[in-house]
N, C-alpha and C. Protein backbone atom coordinates (compact mmCIF):
# COMPACT_ATOMS: atom_id res chain seq x y z
N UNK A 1 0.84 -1.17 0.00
CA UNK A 1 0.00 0.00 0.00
C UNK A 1 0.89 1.25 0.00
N UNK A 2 0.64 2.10 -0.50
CA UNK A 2 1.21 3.18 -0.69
C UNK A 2 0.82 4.10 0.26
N UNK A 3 1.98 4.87 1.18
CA UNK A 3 1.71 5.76 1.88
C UNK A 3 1.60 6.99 1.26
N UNK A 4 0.41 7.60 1.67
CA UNK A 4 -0.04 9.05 1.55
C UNK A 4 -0.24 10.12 2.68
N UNK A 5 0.65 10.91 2.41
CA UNK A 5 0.76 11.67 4.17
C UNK A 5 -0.24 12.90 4.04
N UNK A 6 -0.48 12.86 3.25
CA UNK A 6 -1.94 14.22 2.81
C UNK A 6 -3.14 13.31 2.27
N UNK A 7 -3.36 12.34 3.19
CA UNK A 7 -4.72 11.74 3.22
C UNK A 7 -6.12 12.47 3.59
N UNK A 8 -7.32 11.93 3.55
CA UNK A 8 -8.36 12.71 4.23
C UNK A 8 -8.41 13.47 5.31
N UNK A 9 -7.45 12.64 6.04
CA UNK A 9 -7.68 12.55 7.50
C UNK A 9 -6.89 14.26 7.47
N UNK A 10 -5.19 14.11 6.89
CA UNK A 10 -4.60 15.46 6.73
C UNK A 10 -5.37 16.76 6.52
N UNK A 11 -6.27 16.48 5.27
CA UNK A 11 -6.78 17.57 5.02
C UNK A 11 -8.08 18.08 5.75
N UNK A 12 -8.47 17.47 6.43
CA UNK A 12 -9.58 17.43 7.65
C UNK A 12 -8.92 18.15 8.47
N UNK A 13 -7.79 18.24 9.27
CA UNK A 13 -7.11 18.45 10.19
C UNK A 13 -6.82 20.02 9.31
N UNK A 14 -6.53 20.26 8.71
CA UNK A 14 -6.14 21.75 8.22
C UNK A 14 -7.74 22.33 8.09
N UNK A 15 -8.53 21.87 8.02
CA UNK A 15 -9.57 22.64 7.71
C UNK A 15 -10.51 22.80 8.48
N UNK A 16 -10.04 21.91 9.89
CA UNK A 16 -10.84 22.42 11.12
C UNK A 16 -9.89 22.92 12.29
N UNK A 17 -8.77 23.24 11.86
CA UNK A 17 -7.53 23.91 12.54
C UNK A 17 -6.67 23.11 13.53
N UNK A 18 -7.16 21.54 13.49
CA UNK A 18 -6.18 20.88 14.04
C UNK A 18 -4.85 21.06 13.42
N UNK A 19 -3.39 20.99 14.42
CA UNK A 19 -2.23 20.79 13.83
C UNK A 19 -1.26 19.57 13.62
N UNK A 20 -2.58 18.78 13.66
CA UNK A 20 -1.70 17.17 12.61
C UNK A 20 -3.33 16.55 12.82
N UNK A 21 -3.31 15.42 11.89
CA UNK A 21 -4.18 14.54 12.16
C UNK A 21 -4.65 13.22 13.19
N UNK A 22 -3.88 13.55 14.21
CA UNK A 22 -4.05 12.41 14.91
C UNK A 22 -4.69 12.90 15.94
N UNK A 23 -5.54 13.88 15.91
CA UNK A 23 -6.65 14.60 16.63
C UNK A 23 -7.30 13.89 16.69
N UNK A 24 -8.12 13.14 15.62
CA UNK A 24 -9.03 12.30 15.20
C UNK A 24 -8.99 11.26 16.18
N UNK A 25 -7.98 10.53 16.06
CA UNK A 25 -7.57 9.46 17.13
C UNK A 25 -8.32 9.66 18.45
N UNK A 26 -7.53 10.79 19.23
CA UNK A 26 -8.21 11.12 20.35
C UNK A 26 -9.47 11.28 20.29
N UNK A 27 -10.21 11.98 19.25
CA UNK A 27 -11.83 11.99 19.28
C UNK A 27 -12.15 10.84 19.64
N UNK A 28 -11.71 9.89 18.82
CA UNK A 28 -12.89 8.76 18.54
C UNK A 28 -12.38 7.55 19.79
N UNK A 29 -10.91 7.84 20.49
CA UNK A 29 -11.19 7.06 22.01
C UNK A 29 -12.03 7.52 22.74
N UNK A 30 -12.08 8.69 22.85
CA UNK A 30 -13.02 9.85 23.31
C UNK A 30 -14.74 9.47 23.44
N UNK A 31 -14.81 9.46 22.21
CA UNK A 31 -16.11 8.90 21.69
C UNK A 31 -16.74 7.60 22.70
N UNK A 32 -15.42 7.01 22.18
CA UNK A 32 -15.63 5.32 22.71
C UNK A 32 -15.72 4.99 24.42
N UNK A 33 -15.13 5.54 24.59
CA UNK A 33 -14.31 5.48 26.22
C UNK A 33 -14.63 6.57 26.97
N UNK A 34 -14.95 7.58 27.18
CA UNK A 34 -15.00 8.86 27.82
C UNK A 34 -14.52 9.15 28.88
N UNK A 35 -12.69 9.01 28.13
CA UNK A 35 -12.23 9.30 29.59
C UNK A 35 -11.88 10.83 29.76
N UNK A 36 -12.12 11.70 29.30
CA UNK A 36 -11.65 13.04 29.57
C UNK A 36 -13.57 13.68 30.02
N UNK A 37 -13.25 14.56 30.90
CA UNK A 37 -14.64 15.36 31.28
C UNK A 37 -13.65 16.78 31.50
N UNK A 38 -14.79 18.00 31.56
CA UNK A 38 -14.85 19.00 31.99
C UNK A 38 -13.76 19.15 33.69
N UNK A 39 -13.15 19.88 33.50
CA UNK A 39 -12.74 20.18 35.00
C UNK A 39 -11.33 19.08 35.35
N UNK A 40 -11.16 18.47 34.26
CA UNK A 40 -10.13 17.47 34.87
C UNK A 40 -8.55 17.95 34.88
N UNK A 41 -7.73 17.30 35.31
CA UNK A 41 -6.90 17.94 34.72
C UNK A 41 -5.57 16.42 34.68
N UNK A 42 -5.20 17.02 33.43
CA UNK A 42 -4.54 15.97 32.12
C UNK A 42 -3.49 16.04 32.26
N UNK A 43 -1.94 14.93 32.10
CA UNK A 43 -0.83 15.04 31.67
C UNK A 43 -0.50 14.42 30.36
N UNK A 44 -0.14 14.86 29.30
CA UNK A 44 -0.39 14.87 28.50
C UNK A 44 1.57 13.96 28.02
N UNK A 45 1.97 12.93 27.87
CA UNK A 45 3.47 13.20 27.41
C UNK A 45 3.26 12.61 25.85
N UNK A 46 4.69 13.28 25.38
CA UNK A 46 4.29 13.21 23.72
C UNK A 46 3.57 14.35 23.12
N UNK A 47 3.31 15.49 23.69
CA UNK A 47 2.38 16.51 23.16
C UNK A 47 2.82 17.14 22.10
N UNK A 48 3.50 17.36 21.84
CA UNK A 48 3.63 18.25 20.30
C UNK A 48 3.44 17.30 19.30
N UNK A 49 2.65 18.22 17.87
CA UNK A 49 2.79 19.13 17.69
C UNK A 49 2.10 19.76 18.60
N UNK A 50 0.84 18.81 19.30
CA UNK A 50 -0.18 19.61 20.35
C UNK A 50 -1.75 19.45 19.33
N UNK A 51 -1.87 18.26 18.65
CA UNK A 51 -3.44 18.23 17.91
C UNK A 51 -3.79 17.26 19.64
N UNK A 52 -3.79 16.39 20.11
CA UNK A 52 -4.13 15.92 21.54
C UNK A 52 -4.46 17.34 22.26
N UNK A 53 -3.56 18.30 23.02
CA UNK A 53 -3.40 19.06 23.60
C UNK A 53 -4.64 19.78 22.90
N UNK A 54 -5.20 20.07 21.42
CA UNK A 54 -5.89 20.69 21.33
C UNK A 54 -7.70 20.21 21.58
N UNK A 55 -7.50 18.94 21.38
CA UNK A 55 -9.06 17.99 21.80
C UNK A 55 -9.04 17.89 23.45
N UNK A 56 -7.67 17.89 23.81
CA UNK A 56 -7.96 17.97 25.28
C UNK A 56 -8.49 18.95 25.91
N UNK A 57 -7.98 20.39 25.62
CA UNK A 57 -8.31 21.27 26.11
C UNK A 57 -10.01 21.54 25.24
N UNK A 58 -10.05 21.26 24.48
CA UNK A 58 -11.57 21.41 24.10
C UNK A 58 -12.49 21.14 25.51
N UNK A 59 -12.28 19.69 25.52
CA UNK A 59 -12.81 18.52 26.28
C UNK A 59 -13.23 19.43 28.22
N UNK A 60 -11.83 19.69 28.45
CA UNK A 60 -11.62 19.73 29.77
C UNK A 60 -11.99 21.55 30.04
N UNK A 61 -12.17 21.79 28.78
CA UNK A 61 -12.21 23.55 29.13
C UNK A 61 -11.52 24.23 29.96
N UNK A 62 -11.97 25.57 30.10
CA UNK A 62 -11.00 26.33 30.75
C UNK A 62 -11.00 25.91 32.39
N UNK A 63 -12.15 25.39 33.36
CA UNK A 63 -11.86 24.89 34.61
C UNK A 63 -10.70 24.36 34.83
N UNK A 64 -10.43 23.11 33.53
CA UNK A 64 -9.22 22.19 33.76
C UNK A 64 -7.84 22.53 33.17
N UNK A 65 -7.01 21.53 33.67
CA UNK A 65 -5.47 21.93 33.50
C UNK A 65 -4.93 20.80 33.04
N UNK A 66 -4.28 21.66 31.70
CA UNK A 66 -3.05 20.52 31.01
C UNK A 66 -2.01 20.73 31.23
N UNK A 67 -0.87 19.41 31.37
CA UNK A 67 0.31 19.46 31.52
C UNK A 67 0.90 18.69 30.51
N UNK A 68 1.92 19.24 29.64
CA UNK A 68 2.45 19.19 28.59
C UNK A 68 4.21 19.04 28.62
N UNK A 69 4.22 17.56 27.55
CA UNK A 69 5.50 17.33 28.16
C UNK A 69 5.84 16.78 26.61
N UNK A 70 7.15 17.19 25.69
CA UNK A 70 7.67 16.92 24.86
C UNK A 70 9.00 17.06 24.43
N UNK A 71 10.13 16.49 23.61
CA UNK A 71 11.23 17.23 23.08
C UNK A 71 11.00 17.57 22.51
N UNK A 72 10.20 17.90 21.76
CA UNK A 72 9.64 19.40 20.45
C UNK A 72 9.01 20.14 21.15
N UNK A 73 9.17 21.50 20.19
CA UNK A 73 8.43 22.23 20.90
C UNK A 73 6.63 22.27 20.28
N UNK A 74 5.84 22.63 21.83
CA UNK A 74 4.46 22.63 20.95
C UNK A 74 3.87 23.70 20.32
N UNK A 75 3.06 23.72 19.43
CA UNK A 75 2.50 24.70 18.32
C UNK A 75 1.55 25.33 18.97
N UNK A 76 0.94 25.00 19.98
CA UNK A 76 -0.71 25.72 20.87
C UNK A 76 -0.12 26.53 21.47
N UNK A 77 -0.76 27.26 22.61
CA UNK A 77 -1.02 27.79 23.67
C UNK A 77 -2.19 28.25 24.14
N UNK A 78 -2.39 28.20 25.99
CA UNK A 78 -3.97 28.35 26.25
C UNK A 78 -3.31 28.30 27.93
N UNK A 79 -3.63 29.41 28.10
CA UNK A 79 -4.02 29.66 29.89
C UNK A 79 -3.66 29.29 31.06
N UNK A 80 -4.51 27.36 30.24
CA UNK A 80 -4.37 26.23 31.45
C UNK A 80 -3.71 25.22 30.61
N UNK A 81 -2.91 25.53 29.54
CA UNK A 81 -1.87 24.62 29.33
C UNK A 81 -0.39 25.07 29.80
N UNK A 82 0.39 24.36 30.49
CA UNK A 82 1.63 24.44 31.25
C UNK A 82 2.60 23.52 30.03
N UNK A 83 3.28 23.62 29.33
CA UNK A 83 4.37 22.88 28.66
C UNK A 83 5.64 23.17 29.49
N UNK A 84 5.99 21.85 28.85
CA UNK A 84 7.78 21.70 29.34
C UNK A 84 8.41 20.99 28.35
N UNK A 85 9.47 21.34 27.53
CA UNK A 85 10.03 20.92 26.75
C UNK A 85 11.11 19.95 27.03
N UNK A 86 11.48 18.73 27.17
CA UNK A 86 12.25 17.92 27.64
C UNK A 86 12.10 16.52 27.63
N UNK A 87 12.91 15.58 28.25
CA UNK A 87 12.48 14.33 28.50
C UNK A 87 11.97 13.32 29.11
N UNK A 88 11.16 13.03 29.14
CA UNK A 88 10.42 12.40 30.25
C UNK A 88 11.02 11.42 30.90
N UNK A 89 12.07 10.97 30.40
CA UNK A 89 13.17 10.07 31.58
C UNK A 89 14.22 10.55 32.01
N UNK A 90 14.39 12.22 31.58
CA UNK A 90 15.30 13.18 32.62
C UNK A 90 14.22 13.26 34.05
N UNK A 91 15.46 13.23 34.90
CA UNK A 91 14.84 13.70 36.51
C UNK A 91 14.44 14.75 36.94
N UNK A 92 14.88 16.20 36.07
CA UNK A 92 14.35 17.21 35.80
C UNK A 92 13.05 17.47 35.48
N UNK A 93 12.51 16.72 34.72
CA UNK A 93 11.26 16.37 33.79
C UNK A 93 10.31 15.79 34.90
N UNK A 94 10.90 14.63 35.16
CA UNK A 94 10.16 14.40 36.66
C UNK A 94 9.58 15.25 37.47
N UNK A 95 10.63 15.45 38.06
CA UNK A 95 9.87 16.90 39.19
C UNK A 95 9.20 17.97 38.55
N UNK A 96 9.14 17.94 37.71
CA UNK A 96 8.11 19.14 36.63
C UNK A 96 7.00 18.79 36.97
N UNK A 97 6.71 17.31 36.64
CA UNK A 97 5.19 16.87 36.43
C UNK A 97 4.41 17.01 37.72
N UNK A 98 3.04 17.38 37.07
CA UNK A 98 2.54 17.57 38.64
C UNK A 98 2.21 16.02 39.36
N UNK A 99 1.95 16.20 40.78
CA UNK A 99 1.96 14.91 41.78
C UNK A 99 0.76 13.88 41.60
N UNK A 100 -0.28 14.91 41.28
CA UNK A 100 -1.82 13.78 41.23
C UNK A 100 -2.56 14.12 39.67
N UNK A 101 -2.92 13.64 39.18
CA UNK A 101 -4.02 13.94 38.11
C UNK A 101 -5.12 13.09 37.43
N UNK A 102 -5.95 13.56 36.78
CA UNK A 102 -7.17 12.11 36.52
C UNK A 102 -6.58 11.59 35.17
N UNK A 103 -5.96 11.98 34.76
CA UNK A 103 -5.93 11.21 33.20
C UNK A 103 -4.23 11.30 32.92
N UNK A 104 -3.71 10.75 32.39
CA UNK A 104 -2.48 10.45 31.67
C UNK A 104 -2.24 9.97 30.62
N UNK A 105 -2.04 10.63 29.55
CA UNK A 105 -1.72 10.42 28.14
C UNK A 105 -0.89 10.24 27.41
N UNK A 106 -0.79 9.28 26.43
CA UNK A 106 0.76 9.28 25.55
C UNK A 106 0.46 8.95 24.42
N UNK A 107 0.17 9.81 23.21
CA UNK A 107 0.94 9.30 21.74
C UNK A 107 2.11 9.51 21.13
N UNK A 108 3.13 9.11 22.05
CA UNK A 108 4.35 8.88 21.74
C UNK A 108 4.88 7.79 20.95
N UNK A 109 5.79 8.22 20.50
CA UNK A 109 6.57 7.18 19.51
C UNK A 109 8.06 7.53 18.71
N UNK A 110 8.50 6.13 18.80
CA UNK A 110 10.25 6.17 19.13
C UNK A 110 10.15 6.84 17.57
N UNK A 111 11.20 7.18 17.06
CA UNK A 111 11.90 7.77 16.02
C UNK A 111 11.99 6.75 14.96
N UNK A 112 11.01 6.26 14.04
CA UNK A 112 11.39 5.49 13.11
C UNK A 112 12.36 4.93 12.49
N UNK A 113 13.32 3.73 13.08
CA UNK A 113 14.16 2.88 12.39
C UNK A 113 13.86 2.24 10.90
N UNK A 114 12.58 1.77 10.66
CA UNK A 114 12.07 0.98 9.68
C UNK A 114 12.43 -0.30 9.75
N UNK A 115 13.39 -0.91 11.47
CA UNK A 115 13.35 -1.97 11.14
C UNK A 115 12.09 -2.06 12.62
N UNK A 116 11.40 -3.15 12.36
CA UNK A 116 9.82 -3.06 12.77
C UNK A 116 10.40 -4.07 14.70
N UNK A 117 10.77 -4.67 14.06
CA UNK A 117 11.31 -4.95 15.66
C UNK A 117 11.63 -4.16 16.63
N UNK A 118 12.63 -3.52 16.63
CA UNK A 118 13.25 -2.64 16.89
C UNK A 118 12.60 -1.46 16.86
N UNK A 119 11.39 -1.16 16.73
CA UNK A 119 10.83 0.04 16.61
C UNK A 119 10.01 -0.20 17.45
N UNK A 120 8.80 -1.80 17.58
CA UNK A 120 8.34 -2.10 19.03
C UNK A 120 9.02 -2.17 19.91
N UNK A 121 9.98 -2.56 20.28
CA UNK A 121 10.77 -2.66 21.36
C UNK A 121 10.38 -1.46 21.97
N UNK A 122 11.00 0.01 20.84
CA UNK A 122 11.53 1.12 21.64
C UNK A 122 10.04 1.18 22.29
N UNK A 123 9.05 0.81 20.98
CA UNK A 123 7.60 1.77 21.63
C UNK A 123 7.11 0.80 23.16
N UNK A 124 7.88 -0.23 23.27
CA UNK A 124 7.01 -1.08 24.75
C UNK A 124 7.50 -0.16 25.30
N UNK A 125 8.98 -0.27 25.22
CA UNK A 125 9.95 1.07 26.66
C UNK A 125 9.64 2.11 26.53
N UNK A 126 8.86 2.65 25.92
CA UNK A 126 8.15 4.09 25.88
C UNK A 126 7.31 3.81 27.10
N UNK A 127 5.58 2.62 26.36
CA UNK A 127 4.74 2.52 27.15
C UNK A 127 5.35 1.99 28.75
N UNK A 128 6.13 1.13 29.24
CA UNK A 128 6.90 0.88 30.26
C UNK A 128 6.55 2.21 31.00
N UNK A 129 7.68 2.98 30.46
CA UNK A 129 7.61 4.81 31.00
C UNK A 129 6.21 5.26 31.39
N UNK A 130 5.32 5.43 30.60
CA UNK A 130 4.10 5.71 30.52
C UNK A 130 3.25 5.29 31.87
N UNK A 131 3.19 3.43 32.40
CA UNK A 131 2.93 3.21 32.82
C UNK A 131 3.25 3.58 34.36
N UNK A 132 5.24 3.68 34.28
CA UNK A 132 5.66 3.84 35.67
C UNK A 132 4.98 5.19 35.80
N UNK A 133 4.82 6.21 35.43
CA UNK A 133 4.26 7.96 35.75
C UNK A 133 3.29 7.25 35.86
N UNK A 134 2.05 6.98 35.56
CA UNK A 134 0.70 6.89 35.59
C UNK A 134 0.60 6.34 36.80
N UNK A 135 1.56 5.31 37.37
CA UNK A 135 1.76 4.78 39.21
C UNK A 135 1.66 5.28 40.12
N UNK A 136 2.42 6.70 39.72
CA UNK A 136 2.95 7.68 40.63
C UNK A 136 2.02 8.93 40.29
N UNK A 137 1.48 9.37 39.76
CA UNK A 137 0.51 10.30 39.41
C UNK A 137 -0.66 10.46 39.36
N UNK A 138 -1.61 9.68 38.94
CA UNK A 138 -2.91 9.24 38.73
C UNK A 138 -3.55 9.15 40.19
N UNK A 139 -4.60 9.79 39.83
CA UNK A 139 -5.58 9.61 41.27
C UNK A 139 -6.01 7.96 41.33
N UNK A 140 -6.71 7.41 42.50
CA UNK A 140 -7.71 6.51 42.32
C UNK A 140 -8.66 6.97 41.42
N UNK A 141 -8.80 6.22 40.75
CA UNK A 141 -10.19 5.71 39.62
C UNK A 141 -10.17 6.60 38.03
N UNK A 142 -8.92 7.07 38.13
CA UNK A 142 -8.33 7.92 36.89
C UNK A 142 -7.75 6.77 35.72
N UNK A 143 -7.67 7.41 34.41
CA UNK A 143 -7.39 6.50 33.27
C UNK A 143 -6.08 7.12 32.49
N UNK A 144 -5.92 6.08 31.93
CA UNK A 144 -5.13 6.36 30.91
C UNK A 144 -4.86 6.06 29.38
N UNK A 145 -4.60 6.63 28.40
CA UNK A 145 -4.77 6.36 27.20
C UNK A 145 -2.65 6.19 26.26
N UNK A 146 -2.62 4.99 26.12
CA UNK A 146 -1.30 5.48 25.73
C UNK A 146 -0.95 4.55 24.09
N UNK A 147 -0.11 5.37 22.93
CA UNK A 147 -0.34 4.65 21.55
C UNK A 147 1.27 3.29 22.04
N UNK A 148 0.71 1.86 21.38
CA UNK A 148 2.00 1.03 21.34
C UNK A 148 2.04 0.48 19.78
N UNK A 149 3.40 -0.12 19.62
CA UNK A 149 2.98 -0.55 18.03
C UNK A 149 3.14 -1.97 18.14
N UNK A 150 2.15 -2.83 17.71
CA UNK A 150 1.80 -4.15 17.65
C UNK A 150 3.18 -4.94 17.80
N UNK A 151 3.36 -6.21 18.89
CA UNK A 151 4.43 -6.52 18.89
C UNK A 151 4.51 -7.35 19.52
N UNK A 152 5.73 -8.20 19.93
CA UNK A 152 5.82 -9.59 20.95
C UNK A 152 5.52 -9.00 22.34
N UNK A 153 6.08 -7.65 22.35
CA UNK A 153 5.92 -6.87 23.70
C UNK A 153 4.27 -6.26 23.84
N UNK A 154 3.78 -6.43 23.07
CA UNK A 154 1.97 -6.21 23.55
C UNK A 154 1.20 -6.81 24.76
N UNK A 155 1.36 -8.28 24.57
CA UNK A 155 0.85 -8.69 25.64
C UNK A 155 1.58 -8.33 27.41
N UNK A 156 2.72 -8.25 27.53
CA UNK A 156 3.22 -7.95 28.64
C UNK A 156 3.02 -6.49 28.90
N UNK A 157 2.91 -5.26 28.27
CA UNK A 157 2.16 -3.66 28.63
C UNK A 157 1.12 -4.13 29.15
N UNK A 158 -0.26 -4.75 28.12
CA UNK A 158 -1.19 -4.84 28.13
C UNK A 158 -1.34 -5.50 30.02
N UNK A 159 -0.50 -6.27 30.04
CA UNK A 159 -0.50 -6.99 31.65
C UNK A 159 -0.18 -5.90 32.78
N UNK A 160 0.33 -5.27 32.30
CA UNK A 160 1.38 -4.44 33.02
C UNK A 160 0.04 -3.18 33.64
N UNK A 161 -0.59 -2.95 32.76
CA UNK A 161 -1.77 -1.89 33.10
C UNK A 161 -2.57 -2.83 33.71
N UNK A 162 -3.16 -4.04 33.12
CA UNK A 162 -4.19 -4.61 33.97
C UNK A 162 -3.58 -4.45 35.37
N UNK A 163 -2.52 -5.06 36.31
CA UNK A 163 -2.42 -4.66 37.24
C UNK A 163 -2.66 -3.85 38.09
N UNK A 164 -3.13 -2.28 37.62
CA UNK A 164 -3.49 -1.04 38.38
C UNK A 164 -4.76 -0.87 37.64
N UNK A 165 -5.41 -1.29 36.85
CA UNK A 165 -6.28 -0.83 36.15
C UNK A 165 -7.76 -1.75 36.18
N UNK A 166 -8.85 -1.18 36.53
CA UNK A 166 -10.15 -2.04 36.21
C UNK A 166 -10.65 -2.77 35.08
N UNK A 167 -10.31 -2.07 34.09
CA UNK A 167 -10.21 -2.30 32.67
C UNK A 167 -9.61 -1.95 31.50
N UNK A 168 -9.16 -2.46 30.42
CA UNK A 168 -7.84 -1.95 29.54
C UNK A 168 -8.50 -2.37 28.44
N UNK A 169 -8.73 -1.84 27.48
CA UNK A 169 -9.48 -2.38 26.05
C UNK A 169 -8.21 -1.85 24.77
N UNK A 170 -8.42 -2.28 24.30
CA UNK A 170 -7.22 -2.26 22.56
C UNK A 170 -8.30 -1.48 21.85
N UNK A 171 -7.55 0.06 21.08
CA UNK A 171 -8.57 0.68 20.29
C UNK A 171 -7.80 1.22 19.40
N UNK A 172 -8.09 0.85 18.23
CA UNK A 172 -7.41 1.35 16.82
C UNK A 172 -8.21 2.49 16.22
N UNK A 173 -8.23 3.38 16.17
CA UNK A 173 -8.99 4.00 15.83
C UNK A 173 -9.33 4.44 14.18
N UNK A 174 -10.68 4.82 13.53
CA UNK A 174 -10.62 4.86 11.87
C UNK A 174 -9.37 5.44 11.35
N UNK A 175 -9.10 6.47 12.01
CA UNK A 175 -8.37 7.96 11.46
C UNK A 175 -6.27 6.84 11.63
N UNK A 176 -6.34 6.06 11.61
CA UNK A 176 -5.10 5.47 11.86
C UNK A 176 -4.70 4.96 10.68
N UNK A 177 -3.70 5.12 10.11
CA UNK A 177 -3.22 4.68 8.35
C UNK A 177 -3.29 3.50 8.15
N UNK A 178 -4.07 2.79 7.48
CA UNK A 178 -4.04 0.92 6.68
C UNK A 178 -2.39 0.40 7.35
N UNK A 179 -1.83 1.27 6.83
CA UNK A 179 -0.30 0.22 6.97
C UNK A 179 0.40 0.31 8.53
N UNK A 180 -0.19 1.52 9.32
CA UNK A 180 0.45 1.18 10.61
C UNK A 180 0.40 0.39 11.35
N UNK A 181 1.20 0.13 12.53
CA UNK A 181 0.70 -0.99 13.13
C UNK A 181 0.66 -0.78 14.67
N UNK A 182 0.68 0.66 14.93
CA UNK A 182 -0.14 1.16 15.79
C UNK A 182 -1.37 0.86 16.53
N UNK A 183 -1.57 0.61 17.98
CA UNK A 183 -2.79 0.92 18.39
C UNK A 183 -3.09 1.47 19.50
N UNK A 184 -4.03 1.91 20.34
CA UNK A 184 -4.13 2.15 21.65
C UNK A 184 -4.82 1.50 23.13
N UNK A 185 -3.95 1.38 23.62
CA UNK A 185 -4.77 0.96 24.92
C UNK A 185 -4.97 1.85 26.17
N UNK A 186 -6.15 1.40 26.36
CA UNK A 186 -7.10 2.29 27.31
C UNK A 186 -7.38 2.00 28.21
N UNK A 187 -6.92 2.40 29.23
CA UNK A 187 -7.03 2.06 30.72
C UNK A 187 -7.82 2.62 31.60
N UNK A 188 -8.87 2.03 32.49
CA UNK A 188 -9.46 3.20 33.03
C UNK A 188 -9.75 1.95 34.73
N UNK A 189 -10.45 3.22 35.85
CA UNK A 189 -10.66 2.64 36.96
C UNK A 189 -8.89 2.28 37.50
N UNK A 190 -8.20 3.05 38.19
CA UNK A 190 -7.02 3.10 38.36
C UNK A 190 -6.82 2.81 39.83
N UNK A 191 -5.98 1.58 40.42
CA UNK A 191 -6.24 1.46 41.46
C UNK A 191 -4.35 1.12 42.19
N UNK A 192 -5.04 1.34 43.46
CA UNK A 192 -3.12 1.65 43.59
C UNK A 192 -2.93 -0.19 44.33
């Protein structure tokens, strides 16, 4: 299949002022799952360019507070969004993040090798990361949403959340390209 990076989905995203298309994504966990409400407040890692950051803050309005964590820099700004540009496995970065929150987010993803092994790997040790913050952060009964790419290492994340989590469902969403092999899991009911 031939990749097309100015697909529907692209030109959707420019014409309702998202700044990438993987806005969509978040809608439609959104849709599915409803883990973001009014008043919450979000850590967001992986945020730039900031199309998440921008459905989030839709979602959570001005009551709630995002926290924004990337090595790029992000394209938004808004009030009750707080960014920090850096790494989320610097210790610096750490102490940035705030202590409690209801939701924790990640569509992160390692830097494309093209060799596909090696590219899950990095993305389990991403989600790994993902999971240890969400331990240490997350209120009781808070969720989390984080992207992994299909792999030998799936089933052991996937375990890894059930542990703290009431329920964890696998969600690919439409807006996700034929050839990736991307998906998301969704965690919610967070228990220590």
């Amino acid at each position: 299949m031939t990749y097309k990076p100015k697909d529907h989905y692209f030109k959707k995203a420019k014409e309702e002022g998202y700044v990438a298309r993987s806005a969509y994504k978040l809608q439609e966990i959104q849709s599915k799952l409803k883990i973001l409400k009014k008043g919450m407040s979000v850590l967001e890692l992986g945020s730039a360019p900031g199309s998440w950051s921008q459905v989030i803050l839709q979602i959570i309005g001005k009551e709630g507070t995002l926290y924004g964590i990337d090595l790029h820099e992000a394209k938004i700004r808004a009030t009750n969004f707080h960014f920090l540009k850096g790494d989320i496995f610097a210790a610096e970065t750490q102490a940035w993040m705030p202590t409690e929150v209801d939701v924790v987010l990640s569509d992160m993803a390692p830097a494309s090798s093209g060799i596909a092994s090696s590219d899950q790997a990095r993305s389990a040790e991403l989600c790994r990361q993902v999971i240890e913050v969400g331990k240490e952060r997350l209120k009781v009964g808070g969720s989390s949403a984080l992207k992994i790419f299909m792999g030998p290492e799936f089933k052991e994340i996937e375990g890894l959340l059930k542990q703290n989590f009431r329920q964890v469902k696998t969600v690919r969403p439409d807006s996700t390209r034929k050839s990736s092999f991307e998906v998301f899991l969704v965690a919610q009911g967070f228990h220590k």
